[in-house]
N, C-alpha and C. Protein backbone atom coordinates (compact mmCIF):
# COMPACT_ATOMS: atom_id res chain seq x y z
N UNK A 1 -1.77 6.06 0.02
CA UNK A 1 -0.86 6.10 1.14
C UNK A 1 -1.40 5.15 2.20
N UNK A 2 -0.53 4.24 2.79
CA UNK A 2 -0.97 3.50 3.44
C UNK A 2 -0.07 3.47 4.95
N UNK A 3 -1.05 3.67 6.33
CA UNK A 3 -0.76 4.38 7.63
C UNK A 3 0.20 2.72 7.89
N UNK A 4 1.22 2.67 8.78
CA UNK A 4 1.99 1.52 8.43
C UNK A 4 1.78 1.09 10.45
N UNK A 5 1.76 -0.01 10.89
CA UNK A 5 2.12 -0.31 12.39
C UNK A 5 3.63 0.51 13.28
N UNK A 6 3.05 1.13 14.51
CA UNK A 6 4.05 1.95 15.11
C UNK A 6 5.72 1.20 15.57
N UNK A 7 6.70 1.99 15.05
CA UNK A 7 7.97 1.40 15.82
C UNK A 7 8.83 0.31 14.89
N UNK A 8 7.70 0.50 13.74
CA UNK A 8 8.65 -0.60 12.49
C UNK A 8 9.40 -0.06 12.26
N UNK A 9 10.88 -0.35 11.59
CA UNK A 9 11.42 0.27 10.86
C UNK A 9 10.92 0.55 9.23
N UNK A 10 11.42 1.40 8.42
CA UNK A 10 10.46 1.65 6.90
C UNK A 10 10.81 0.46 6.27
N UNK A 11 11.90 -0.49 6.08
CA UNK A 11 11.69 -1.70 5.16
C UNK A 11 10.65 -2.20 5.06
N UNK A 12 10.50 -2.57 6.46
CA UNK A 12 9.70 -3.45 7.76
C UNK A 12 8.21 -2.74 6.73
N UNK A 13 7.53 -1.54 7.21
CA UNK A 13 6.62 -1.27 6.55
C UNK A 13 6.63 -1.04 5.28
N UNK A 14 7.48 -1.14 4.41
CA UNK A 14 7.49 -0.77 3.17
C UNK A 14 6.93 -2.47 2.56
N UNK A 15 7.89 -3.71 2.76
CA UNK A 15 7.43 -4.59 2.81
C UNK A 15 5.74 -5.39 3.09
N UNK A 16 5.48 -4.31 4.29
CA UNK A 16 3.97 -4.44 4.98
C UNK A 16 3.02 -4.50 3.99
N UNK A 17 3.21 -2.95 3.43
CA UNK A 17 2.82 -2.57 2.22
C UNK A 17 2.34 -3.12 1.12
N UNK A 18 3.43 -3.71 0.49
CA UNK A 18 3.22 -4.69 -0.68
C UNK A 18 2.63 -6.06 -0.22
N UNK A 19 3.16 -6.28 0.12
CA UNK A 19 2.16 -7.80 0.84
C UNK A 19 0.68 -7.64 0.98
N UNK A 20 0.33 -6.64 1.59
CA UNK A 20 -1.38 -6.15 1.91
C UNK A 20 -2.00 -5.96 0.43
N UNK A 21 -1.12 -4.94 0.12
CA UNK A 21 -1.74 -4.37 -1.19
C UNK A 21 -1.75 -5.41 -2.56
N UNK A 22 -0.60 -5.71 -2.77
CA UNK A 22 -1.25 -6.64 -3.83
C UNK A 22 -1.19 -8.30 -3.79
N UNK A 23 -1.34 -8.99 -2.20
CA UNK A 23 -1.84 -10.66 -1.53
C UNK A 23 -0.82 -10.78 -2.32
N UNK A 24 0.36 -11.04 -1.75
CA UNK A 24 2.09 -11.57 -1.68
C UNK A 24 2.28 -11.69 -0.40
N UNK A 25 2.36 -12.76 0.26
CA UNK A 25 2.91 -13.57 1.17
C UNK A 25 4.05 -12.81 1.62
N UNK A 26 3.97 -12.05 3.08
CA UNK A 26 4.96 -11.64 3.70
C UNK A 26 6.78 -11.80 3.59
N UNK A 27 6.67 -13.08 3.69
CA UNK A 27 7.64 -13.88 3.56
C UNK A 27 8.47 -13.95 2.01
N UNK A 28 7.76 -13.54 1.27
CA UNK A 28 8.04 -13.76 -0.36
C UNK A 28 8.73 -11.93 -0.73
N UNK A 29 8.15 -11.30 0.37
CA UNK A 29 8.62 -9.90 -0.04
C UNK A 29 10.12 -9.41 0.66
N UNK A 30 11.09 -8.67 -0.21
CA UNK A 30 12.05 -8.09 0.52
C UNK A 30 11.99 -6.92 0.04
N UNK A 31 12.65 -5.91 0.85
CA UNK A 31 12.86 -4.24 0.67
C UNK A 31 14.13 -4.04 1.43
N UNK A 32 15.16 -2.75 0.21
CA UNK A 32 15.82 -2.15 0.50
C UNK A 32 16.03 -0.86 0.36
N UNK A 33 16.45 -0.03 1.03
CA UNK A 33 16.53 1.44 1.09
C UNK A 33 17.63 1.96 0.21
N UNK A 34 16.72 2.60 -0.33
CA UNK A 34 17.44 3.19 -1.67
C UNK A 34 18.35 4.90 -1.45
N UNK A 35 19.64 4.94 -1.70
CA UNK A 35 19.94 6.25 -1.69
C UNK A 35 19.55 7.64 -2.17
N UNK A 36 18.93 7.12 -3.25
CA UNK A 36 18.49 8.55 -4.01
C UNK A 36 17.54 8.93 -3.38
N UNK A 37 17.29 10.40 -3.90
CA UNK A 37 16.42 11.28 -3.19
C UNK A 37 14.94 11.34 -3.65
N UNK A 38 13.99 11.75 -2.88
CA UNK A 38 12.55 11.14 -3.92
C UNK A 38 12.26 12.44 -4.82
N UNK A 39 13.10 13.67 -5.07
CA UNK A 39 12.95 14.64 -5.73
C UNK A 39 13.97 14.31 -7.02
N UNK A 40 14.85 13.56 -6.83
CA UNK A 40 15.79 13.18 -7.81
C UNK A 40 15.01 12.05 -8.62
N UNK A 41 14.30 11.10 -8.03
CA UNK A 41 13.39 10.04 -8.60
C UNK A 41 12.06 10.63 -9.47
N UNK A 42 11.51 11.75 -8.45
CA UNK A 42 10.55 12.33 -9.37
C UNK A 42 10.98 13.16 -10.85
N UNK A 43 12.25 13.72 -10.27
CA UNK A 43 12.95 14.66 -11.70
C UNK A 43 12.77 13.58 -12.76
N UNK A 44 13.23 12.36 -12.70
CA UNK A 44 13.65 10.68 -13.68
C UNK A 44 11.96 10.43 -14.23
N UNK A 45 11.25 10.40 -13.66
CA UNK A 45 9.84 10.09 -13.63
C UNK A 45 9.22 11.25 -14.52
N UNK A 46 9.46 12.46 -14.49
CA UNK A 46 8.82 13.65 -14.89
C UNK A 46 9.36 14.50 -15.15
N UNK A 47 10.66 14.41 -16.06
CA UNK A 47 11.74 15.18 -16.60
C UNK A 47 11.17 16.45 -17.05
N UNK A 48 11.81 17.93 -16.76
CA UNK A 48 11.23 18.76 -17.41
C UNK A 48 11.42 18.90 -18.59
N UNK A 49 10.31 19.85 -19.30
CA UNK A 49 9.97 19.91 -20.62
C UNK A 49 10.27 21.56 -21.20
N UNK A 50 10.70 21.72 -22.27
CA UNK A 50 11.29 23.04 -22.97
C UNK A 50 9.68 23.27 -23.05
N UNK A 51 9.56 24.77 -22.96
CA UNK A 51 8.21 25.29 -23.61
C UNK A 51 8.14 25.22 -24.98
N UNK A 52 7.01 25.26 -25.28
CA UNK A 52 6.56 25.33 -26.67
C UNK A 52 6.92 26.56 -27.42
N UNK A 53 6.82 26.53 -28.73
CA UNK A 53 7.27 27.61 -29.56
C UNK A 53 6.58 29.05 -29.20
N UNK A 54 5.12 28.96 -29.11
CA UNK A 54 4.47 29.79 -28.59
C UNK A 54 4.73 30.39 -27.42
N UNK A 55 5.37 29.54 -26.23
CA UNK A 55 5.53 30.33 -25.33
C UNK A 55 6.98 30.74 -25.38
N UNK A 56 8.22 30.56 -25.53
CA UNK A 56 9.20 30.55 -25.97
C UNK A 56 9.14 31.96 -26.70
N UNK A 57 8.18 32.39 -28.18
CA UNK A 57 8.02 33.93 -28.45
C UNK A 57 7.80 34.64 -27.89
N UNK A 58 6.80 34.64 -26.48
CA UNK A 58 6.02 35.77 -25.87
C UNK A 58 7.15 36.00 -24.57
N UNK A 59 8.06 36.49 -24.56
CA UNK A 59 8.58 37.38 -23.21
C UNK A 59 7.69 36.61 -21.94
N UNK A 60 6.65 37.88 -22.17
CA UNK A 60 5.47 37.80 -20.44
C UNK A 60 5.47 36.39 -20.99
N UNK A 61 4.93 35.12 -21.45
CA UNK A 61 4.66 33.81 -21.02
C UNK A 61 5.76 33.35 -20.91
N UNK A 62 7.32 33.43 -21.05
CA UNK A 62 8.22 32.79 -21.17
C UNK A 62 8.94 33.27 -19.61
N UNK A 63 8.65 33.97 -19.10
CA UNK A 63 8.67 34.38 -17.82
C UNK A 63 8.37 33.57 -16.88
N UNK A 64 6.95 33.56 -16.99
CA UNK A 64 5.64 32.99 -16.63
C UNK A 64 6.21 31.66 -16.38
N UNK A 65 6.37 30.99 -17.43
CA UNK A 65 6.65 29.67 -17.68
C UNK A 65 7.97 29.00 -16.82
N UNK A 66 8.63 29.51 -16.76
CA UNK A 66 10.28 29.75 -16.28
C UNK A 66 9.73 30.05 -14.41
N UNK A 67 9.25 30.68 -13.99
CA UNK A 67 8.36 30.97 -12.39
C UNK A 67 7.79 29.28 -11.87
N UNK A 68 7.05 29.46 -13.24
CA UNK A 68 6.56 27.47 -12.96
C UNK A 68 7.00 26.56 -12.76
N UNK A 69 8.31 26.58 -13.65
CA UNK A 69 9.24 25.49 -13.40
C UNK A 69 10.06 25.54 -12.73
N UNK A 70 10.68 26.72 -11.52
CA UNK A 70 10.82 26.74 -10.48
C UNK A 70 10.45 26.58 -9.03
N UNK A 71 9.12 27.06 -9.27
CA UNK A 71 8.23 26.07 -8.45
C UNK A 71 8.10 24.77 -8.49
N UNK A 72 8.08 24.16 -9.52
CA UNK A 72 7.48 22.80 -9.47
C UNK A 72 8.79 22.25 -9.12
N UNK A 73 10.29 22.76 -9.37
CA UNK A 73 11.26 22.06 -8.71
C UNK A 73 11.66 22.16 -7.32
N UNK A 74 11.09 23.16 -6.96
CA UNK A 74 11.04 23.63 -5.58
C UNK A 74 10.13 22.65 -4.71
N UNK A 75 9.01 22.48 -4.99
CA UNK A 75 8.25 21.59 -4.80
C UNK A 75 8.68 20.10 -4.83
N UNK A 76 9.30 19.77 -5.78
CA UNK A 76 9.78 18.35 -5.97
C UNK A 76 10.69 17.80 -4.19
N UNK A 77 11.68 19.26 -3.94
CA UNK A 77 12.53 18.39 -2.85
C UNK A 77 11.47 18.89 -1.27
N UNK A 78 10.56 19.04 -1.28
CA UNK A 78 9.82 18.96 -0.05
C UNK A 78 10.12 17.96 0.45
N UNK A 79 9.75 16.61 -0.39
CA UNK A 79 9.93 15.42 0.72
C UNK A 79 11.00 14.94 0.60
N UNK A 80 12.12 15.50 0.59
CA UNK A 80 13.11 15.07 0.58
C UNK A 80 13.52 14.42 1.73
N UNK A 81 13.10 14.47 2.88
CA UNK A 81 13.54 13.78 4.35
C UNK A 81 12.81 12.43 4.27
N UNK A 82 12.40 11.88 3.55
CA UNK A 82 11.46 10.94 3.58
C UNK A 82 12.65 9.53 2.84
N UNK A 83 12.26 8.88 2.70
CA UNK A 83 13.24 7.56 2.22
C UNK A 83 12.38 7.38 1.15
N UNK A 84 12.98 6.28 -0.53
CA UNK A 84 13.03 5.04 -1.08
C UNK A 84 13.17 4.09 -0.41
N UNK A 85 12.12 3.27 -0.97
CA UNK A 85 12.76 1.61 -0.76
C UNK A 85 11.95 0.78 -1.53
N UNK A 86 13.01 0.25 -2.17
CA UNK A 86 12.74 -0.68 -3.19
C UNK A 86 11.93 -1.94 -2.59
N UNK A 87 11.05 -2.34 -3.08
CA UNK A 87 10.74 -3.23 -2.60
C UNK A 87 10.06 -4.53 -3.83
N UNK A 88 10.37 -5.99 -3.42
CA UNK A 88 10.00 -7.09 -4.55
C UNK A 88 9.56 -7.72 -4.20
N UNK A 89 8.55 -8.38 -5.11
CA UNK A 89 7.96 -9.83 -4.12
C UNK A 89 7.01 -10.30 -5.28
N UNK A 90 6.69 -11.21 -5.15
CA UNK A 90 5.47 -12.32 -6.08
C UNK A 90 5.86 -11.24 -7.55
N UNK A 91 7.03 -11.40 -7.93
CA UNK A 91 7.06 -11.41 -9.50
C UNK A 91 7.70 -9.63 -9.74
N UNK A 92 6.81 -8.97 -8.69
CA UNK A 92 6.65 -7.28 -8.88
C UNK A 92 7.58 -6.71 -8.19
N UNK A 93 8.34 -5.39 -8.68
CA UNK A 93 9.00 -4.15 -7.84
C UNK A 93 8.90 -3.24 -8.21
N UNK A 94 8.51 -2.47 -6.84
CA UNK A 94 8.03 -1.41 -6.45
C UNK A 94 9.00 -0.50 -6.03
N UNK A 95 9.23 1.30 -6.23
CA UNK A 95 9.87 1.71 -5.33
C UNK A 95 8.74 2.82 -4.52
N UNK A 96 8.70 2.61 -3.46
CA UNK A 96 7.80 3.55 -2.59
C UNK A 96 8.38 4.49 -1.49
N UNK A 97 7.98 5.56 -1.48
CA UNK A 97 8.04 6.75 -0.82
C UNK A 97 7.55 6.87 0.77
N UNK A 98 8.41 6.46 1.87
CA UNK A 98 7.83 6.45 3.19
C UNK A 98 8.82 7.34 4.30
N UNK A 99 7.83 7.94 5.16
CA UNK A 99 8.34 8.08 6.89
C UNK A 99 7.95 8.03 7.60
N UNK A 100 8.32 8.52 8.75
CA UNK A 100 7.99 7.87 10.15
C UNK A 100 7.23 9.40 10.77
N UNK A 101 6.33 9.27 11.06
CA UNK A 101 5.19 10.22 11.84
C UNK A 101 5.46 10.14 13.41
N UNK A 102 5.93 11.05 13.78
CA UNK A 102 6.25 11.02 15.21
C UNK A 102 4.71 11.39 15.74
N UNK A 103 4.73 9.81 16.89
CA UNK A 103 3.93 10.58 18.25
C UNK A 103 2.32 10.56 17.78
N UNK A 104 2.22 9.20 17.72
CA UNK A 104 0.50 8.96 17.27
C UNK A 104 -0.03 9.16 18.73
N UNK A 105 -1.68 9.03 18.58
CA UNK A 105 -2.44 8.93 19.74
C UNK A 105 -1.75 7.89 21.37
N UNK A 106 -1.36 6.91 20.77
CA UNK A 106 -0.57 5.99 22.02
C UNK A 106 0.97 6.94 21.87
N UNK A 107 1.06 7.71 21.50
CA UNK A 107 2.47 8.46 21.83
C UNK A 107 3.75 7.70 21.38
N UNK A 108 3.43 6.61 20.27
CA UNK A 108 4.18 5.94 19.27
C UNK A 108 4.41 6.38 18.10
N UNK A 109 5.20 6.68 17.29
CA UNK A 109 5.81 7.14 16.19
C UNK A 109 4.88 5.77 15.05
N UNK A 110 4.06 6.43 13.84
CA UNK A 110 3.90 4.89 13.07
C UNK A 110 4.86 5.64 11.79
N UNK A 111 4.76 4.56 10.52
CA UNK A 111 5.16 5.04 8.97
C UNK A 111 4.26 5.33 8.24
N UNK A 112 4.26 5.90 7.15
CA UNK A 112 3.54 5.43 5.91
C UNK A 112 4.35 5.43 4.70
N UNK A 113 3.57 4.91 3.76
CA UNK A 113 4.41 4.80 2.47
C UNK A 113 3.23 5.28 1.31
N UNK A 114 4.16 5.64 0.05
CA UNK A 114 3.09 5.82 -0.63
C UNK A 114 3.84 5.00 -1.97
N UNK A 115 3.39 4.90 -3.18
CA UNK A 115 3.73 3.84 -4.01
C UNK A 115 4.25 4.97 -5.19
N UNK A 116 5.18 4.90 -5.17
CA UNK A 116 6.25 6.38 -6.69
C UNK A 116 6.02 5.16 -7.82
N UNK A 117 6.42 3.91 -7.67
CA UNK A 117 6.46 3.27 -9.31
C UNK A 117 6.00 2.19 -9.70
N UNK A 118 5.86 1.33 -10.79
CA UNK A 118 4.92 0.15 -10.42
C UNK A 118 6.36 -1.13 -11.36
N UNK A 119 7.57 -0.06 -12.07
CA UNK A 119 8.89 -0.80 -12.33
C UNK A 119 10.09 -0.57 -11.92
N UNK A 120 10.87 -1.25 -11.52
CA UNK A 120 11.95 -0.28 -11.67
C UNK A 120 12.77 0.09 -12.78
N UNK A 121 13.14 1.30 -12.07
CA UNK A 121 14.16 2.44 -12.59
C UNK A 121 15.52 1.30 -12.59
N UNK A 122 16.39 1.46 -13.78
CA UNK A 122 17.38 1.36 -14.17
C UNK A 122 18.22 2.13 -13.15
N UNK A 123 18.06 2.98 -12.62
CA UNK A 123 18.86 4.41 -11.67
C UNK A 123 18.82 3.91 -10.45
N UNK A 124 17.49 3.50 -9.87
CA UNK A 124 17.62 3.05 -8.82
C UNK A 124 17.99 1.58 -8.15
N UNK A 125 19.14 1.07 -9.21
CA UNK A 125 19.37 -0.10 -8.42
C UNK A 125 21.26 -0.09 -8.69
């Protein structure tokens, strides 16, 4: 995750981003904000999985199992307030996961982003 300069907009730092991180010329990078949700991107990324036969026989683990995977989808839309944005540059696209942190030490709002993919998704364009 990378803390982004206060008052950018997220392209603005999403762009920041890639440029720093992998020496691509500012100028060479563009980013756009993607509609989908980053719980809908993670579902695409990490599709759930049927239990195994074993757990599938046992009742109590098939329970069990079924609790888990409600959680973990529950979990998925936490960051849902947060944006996509696609972002390309020197050859590569990225879609990364950023927002805006209200109210740093100077009482400026900064971003961050964090990096969800290293191709794109067919879905997300």
């Amino acid at each position: 995750m990378l803390g982004l300069a206060a008052c950018q907009p997220l392209p603005e730092g999403a762009r920041q981003y890639i440029a720093e991180r992998y020496t691509c010329p500012i100028e060479r990078v563009s980013a756009r904000v993607l509609t989908k949700k980053p719980s809908e991107l993670r579902a695409e990324l990490d599709p759930p999985s049927a239990p195994s036969k074993e757990i599938e026989a046992d009742a109590g683990r098939l329970a069990m199992w079924k609790q888990q995977q409600a959680k973990k989808r529950a979990d998925l839309t936490t960051s849902d307030y947060n944006q996509l944005i696609e972002v390309t540059g020197c050859g590569m696209v990225y879609v990364l996961e950023c927002h805006r942190r209200s109210k740093v030490g100077n009482g400026q709002s900064s971003s961050s982003c964090s990096q969800m993919t290293k191709a794109p998704l067919a879905a997300a364009h």
